[in-house]
Protein backbone atom coordinates (compact mmCIF):
# COMPACT_ATOMS: atom_id res chain seq x y z
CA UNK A 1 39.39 -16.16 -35.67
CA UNK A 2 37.32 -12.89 -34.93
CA UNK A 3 34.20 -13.42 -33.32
CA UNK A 4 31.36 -12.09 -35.26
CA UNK A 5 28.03 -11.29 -33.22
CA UNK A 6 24.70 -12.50 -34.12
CA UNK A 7 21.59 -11.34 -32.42
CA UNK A 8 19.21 -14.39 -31.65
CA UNK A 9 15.41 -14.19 -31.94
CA UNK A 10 13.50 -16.45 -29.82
CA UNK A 11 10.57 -17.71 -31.85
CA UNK A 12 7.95 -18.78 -29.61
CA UNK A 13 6.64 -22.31 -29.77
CA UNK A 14 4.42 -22.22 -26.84
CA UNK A 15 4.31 -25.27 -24.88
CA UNK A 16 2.38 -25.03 -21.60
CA UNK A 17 2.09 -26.72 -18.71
CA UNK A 18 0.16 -27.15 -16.08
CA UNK A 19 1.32 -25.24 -13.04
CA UNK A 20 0.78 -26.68 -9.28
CA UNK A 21 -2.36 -25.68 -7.23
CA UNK A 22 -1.44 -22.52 -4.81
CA UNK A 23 -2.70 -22.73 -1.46
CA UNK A 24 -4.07 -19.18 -1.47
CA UNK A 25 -7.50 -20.03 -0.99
CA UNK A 26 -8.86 -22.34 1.65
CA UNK A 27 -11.02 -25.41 0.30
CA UNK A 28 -13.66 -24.62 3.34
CA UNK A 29 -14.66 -21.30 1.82
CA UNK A 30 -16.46 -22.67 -1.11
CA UNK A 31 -18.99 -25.51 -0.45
CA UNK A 32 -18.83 -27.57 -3.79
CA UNK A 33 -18.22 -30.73 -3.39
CA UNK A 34 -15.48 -30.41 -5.94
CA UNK A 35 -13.48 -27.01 -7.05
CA UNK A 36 -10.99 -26.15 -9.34
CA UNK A 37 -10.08 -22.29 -10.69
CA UNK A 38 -7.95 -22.02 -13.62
CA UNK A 39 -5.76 -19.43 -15.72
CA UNK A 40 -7.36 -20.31 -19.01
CA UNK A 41 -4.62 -18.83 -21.21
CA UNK A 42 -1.48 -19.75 -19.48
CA UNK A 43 -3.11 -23.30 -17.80
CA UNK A 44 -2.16 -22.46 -14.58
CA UNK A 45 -4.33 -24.44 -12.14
CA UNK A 46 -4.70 -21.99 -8.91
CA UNK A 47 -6.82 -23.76 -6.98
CA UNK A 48 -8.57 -27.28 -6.33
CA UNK A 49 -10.35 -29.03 -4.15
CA UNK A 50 -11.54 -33.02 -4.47
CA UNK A 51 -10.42 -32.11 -8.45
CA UNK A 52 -10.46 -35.81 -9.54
CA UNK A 53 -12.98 -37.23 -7.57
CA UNK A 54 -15.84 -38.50 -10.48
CA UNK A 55 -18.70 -37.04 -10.29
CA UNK A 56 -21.96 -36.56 -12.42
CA UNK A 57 -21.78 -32.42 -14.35
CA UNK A 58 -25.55 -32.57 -15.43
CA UNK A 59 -25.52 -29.85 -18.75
CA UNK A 60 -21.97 -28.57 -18.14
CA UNK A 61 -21.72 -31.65 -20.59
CA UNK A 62 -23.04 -28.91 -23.36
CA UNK A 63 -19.85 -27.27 -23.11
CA UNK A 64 -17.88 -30.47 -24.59
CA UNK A 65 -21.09 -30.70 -26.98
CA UNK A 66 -20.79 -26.78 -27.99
CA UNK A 67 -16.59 -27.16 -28.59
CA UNK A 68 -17.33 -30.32 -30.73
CA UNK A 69 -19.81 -28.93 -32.73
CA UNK A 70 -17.98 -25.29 -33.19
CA UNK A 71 -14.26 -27.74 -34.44
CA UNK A 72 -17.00 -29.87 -37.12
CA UNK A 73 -19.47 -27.91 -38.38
CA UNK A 74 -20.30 -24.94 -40.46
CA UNK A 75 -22.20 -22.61 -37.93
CA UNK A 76 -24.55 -21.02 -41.26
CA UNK A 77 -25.15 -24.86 -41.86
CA UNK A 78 -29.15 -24.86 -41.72
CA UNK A 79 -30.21 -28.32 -39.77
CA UNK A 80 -33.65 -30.06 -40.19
CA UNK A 81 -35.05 -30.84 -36.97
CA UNK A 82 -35.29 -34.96 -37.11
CA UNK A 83 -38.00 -36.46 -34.56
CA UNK A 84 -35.38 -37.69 -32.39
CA UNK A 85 -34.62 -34.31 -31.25
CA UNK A 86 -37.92 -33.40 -30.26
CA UNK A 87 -39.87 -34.41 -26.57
CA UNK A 88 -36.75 -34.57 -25.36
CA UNK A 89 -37.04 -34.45 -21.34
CA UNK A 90 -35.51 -31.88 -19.07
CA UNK A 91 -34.62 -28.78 -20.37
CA UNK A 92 -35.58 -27.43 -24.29
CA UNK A 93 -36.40 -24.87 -26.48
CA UNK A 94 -38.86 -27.10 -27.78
CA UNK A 95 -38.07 -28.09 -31.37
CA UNK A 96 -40.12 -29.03 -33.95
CA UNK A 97 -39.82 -32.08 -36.42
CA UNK A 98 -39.23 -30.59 -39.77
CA UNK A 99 -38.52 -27.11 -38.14
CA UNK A 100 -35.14 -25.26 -39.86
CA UNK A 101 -32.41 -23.47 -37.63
CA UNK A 102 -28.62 -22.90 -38.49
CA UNK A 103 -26.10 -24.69 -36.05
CA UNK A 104 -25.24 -21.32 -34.70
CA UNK A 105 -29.18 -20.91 -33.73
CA UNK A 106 -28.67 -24.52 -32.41
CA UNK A 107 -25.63 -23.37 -30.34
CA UNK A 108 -27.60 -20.80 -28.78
CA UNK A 109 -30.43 -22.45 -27.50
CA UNK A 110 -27.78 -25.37 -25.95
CA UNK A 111 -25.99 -22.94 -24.27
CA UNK A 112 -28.07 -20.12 -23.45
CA UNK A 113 -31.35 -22.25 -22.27
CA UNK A 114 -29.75 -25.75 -22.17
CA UNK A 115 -31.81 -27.17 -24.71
CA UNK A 116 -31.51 -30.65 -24.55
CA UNK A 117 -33.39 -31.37 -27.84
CA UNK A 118 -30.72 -28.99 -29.41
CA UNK A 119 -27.84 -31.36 -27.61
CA UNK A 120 -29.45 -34.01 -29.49
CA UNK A 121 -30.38 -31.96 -32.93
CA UNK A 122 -26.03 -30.85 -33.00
CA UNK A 123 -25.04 -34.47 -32.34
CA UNK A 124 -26.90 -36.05 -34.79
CA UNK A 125 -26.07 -33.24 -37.37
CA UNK A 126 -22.49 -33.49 -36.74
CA UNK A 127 -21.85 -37.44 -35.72
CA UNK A 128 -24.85 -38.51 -37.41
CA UNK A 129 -26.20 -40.86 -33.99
CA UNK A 130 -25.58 -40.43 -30.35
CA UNK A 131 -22.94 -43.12 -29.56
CA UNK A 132 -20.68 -41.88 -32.53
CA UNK A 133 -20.73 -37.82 -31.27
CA UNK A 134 -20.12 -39.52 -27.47
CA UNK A 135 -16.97 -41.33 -29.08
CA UNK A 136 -15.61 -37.90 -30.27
CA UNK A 137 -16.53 -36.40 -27.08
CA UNK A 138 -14.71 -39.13 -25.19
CA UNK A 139 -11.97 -38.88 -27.78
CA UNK A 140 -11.70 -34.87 -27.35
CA UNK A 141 -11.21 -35.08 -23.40
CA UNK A 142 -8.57 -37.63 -24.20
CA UNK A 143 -6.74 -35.54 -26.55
CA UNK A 144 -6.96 -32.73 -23.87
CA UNK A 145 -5.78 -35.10 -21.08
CA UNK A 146 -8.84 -35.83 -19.53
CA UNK A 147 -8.12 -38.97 -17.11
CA UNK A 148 -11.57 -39.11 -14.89
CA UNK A 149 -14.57 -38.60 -17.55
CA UNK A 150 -16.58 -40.48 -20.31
CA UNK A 151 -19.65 -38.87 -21.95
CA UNK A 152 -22.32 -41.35 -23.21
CA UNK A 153 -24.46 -38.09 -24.29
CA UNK A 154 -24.57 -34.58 -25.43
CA UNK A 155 -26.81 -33.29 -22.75
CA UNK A 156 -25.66 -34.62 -19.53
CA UNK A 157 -28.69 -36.07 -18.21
CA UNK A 158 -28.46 -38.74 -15.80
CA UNK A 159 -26.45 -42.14 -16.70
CA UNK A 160 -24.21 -44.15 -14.10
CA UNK A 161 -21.14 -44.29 -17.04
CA UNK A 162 -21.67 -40.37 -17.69
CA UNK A 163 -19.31 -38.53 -15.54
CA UNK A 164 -16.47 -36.24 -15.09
CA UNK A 165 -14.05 -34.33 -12.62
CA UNK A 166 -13.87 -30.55 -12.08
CA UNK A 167 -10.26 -30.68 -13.29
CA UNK A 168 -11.01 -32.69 -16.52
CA UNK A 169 -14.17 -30.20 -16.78
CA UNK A 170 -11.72 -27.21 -15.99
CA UNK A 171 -9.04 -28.58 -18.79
CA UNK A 172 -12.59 -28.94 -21.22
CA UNK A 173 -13.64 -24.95 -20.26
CA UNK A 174 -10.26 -23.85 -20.68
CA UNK A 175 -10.44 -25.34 -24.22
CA UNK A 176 -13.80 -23.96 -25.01
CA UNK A 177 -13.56 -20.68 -24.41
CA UNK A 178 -10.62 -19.67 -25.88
CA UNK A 179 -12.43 -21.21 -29.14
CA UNK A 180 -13.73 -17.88 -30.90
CA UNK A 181 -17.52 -19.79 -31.72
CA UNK A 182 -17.93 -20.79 -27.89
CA UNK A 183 -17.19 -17.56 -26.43
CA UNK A 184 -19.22 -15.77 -28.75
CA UNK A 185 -22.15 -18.06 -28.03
CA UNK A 186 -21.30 -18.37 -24.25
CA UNK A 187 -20.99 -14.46 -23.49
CA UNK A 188 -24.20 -13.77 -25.09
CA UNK A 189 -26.94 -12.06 -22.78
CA UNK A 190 -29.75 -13.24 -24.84
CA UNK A 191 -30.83 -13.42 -28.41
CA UNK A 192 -33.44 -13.87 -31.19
CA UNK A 193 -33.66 -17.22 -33.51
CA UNK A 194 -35.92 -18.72 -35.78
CA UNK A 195 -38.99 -19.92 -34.81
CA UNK A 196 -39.76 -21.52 -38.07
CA UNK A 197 -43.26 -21.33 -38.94
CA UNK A 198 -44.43 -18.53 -36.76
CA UNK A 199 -44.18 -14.49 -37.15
CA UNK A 200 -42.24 -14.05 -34.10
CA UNK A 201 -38.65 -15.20 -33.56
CA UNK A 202 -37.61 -17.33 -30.05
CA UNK A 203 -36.06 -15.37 -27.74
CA UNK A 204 -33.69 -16.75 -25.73
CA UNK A 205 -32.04 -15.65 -22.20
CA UNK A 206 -29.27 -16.76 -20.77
CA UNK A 207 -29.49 -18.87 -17.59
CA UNK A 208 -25.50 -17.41 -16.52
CA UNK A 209 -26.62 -14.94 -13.87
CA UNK A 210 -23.03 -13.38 -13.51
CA UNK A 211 -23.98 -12.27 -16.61
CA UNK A 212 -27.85 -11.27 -16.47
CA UNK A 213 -28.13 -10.35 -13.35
CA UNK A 214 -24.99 -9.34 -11.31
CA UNK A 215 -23.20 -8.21 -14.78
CA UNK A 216 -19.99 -9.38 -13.25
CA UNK A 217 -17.09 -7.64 -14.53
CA UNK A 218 -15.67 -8.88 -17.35
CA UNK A 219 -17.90 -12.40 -17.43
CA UNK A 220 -17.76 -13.96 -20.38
CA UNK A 221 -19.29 -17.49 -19.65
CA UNK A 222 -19.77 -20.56 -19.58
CA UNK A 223 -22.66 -22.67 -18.90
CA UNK A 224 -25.00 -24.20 -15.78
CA UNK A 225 -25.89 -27.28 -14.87
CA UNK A 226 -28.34 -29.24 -12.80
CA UNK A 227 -30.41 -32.71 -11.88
CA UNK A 228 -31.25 -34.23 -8.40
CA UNK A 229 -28.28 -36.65 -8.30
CA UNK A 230 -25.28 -33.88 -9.92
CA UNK A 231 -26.91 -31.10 -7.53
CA UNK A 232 -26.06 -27.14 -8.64
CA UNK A 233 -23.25 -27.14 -11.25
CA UNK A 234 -21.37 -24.01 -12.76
CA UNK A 235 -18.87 -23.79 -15.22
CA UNK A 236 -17.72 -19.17 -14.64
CA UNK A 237 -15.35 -17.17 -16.71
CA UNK A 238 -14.39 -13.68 -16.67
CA UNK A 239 -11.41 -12.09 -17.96
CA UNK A 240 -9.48 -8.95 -17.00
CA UNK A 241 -6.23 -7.53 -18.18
CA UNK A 242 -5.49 -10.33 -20.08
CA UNK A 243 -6.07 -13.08 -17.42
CA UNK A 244 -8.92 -15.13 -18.10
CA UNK A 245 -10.23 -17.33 -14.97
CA UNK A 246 -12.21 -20.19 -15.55
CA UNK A 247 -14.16 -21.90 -12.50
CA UNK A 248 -15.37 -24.77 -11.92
CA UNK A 249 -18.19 -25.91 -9.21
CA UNK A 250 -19.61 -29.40 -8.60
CA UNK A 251 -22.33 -29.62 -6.36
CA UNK A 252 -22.61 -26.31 -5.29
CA UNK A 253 -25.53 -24.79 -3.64
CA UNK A 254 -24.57 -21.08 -4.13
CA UNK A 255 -22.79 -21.10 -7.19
CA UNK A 256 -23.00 -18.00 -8.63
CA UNK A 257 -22.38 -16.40 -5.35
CA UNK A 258 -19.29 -18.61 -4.86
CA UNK A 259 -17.84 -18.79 -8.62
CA UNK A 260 -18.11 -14.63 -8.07
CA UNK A 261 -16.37 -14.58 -4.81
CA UNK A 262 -13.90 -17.16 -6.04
CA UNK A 263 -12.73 -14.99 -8.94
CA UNK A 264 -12.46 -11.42 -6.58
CA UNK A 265 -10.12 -13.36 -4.75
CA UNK A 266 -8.02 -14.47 -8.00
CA UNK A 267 -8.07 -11.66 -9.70
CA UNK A 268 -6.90 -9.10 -6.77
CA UNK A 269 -4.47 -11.53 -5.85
CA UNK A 270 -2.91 -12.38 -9.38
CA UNK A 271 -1.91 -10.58 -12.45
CA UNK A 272 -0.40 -11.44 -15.75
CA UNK A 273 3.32 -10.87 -15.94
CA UNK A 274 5.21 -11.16 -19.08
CA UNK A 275 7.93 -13.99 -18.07
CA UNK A 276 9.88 -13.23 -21.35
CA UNK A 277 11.55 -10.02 -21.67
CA UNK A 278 14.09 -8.47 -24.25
CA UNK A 279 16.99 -9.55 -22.14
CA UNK A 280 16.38 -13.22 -22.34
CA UNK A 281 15.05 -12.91 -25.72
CA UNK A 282 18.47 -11.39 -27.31
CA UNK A 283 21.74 -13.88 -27.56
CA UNK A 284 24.93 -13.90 -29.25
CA UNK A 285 27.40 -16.61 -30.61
CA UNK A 286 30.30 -17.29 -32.17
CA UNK A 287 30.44 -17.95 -36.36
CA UNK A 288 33.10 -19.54 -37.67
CA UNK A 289 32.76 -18.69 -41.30
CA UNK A 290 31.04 -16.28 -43.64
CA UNK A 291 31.26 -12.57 -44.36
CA UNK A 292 30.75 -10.45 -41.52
CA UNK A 293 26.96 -10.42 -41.01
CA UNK A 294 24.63 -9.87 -38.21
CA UNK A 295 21.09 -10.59 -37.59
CA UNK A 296 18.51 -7.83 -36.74
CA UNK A 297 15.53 -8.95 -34.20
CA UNK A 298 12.83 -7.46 -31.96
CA UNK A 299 10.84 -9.09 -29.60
CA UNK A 300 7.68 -10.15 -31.70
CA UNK A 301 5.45 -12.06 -29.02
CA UNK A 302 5.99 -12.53 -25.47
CA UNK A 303 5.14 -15.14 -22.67
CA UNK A 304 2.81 -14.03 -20.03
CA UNK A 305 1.93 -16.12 -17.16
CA UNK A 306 -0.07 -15.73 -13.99
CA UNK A 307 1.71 -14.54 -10.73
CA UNK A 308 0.85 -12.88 -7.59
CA UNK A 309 0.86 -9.31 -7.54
CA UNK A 310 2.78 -8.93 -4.38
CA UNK A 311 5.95 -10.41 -6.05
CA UNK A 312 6.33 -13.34 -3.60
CA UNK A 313 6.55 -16.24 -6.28
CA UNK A 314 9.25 -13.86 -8.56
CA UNK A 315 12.10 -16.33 -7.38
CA UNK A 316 10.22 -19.40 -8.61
CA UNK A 317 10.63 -18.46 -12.22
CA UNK A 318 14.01 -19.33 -13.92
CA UNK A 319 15.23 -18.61 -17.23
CA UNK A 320 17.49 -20.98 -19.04
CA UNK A 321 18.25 -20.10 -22.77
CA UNK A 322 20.72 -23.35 -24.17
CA UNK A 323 22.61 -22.35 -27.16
CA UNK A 324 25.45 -23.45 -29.70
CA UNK A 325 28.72 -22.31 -29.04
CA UNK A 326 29.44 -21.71 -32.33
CA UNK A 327 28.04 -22.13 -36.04
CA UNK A 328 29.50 -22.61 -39.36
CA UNK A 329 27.39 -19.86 -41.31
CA UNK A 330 24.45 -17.91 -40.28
CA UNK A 331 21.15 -18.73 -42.11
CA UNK A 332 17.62 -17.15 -41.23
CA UNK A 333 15.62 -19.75 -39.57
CA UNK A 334 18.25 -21.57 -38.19
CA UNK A 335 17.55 -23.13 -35.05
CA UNK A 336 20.69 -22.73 -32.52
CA UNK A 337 19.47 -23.68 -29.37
CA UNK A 338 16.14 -23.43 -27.02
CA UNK A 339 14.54 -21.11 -24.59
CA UNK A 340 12.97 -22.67 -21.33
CA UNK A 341 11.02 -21.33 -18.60
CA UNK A 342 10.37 -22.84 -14.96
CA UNK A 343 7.93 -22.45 -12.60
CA UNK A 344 8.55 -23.96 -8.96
CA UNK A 345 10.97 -26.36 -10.72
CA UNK A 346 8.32 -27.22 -13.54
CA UNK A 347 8.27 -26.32 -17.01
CA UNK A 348 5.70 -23.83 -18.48
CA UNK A 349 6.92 -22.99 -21.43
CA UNK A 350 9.87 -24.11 -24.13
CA UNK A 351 10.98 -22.21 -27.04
CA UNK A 352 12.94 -22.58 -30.35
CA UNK A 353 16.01 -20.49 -30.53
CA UNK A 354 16.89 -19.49 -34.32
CA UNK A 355 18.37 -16.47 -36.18
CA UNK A 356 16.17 -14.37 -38.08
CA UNK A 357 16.93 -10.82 -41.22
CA UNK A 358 20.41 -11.53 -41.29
CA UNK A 359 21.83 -8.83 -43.47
């Protein structure tokens, strides 16, 4: 029987997970009572300190409230301001009963100024009371694998059974910004909205100073936070060369200062690397019938993951591709065997093997 060569394609299926915390970075140089810094793209977890212990996030609660309403709603969907969302304490743009915005508008003024009467305008819009946009909040960090947080409301201010943990917030961020709504709302510097009923629009400026005032490089986000009992919280991003950092800080006096210093560190000690290259893309087999044929590929997408630039963790990735011997006939699409990539013994990623333009 003459062996007849096929060219594989490996058609990526992406399945990540989480990588193990790198002690790079000592927990005593950031004073938040809990840390985490994550690889938003890959979910590589790089650092973390007290990451499960429960604590209250004040309005870095908007950001499951923003990713809720940006998966439900029509952003151009105009809202009428109900008299539940006005007087609302703490922090507001101070709606109006009977006043007309679009959700997007509403986004805006919840992230940018932490409008707590917009928390309430978005949940009632989208889960038409309080407790039922809390359930899909609570059912959201589930889904994400949230283990240490329940929301009981869209703003974050102060209840004993409203809490979370700066990895569940991390896995949340991670989430969010990578949602194209969020991260256009997140990254703005400031904007104009209606101000319904007057000749002058509201203007609105963001309360991220990595992006208003130190113009970090390549910030992009995400939201503050703060009452007496959660202290200073900050939810950063940035991204650079295709690695986008999210940080998270509970409690946390200087937190700009910190969630800046935090992500120098990462970013000069990390780059992307793409894990999949042509040589573990390509395979042949064996076919044990048909005409001669043979399959054309090129490697369409790639797997990049975080690593540190000085090479040192190379020799924790391995590359195991599992194939058929043999197959009967050759088919496009046919799946013949998997792709899988390690990291320090865990998985990170997993990939359908199947041959592709046979001609």
């Amino acid at each position: 029987m003459k062996i007849k060569k096929i060219f594989i394609l490996s058609i990526l299926c992406l399945t990540f997970v989480l990588g193990l915390p790198q002690k790079t970075f000592a927990s005593e140089n950031t004073t938040a009572k809990a840390c985490v810094v994550f690889e938003a793209n890959s979910g590589r977890l790089l650092f973390e300190k007290n990451k499960e212990q429960k604590l209250p996030e004040a309005s870095t609660t908007k950001i499951m409230t923003a990713l809720i309403v940006a998966e439900n709603a029509d952003i151009n969907e105009v809202v009428v301001i109900s008299k539940q969302a006005t007087g609302i304490e703490g922090s507001s743009i101070y709606l109006r009963e009977g006043e007309k915005l679009t959700v997007k508008e509403l986004l805006y003024g919840l992230m940018l100024r932490s409008g707590n009467d917009c928390a309430v305008a978005l949940a009632l819009h989208v889960g038409k009371t309080i407790e039922n946009f809390a359930n899909m909040m609570n059912e959201k960090a589930k889904s994400l694998g949230c283990k240490n947080t329940n929301f009981t409301n869209p703003h974050g201010l102060p209840d004993d059974n409203h809490y979370t943990c700066a990895y569940d917030l991390g896995l949340i961020s991670c989430n969010a910004i990578k949602n194209p709504i969020v991260r256009e709302v997140v990254s703005a510097k400031s904007v104009k909205i209606n101000n319904d009923g007057y000749d002058y629009p509201r203007y609105l400026k963001n309360k991220n100073k990595i992006l208003t005032i130190y113009n970090y490089s390549g910030a992009n986000g995400i939201k503050t936070g703060f009452t007496k009992k959660a202290g200073r919280c900050f939810v950063a991003s940035a991204e650079r060369d295709g690695m986008q950092l999210v940080v998270v800080l509970l409690n946390c006096g200087p937190m700009f200062e910190e969630s800046m210093q935090l992500m120098d560190f990462f970013f000069e000690q990390y780059e992307m690397k793409n894990l999949l290259q042509i040589k573990d893309i390509f395979h042949t087999i064996k076919v044990k019938k048909g005409k001669n044929k043979f399959v054309e590929a090129k490697a369409e997408n790639r797997f990049y993951y975080p690593l540190k630039k000085d090479g040192s963790e190379n020799d924790k990735v391995k590359i195991v591709s599992t194939l058929q011997n043999q197959v009967d006939n050759a088919k496009p699409g046919q799946i013949v065997g998997k792709t899988q990539i390690m990291f320090d013994n865990q998985l990170i990623f997993s990939s359908k093997i199947i041959t592709l333009n046979i001609i």
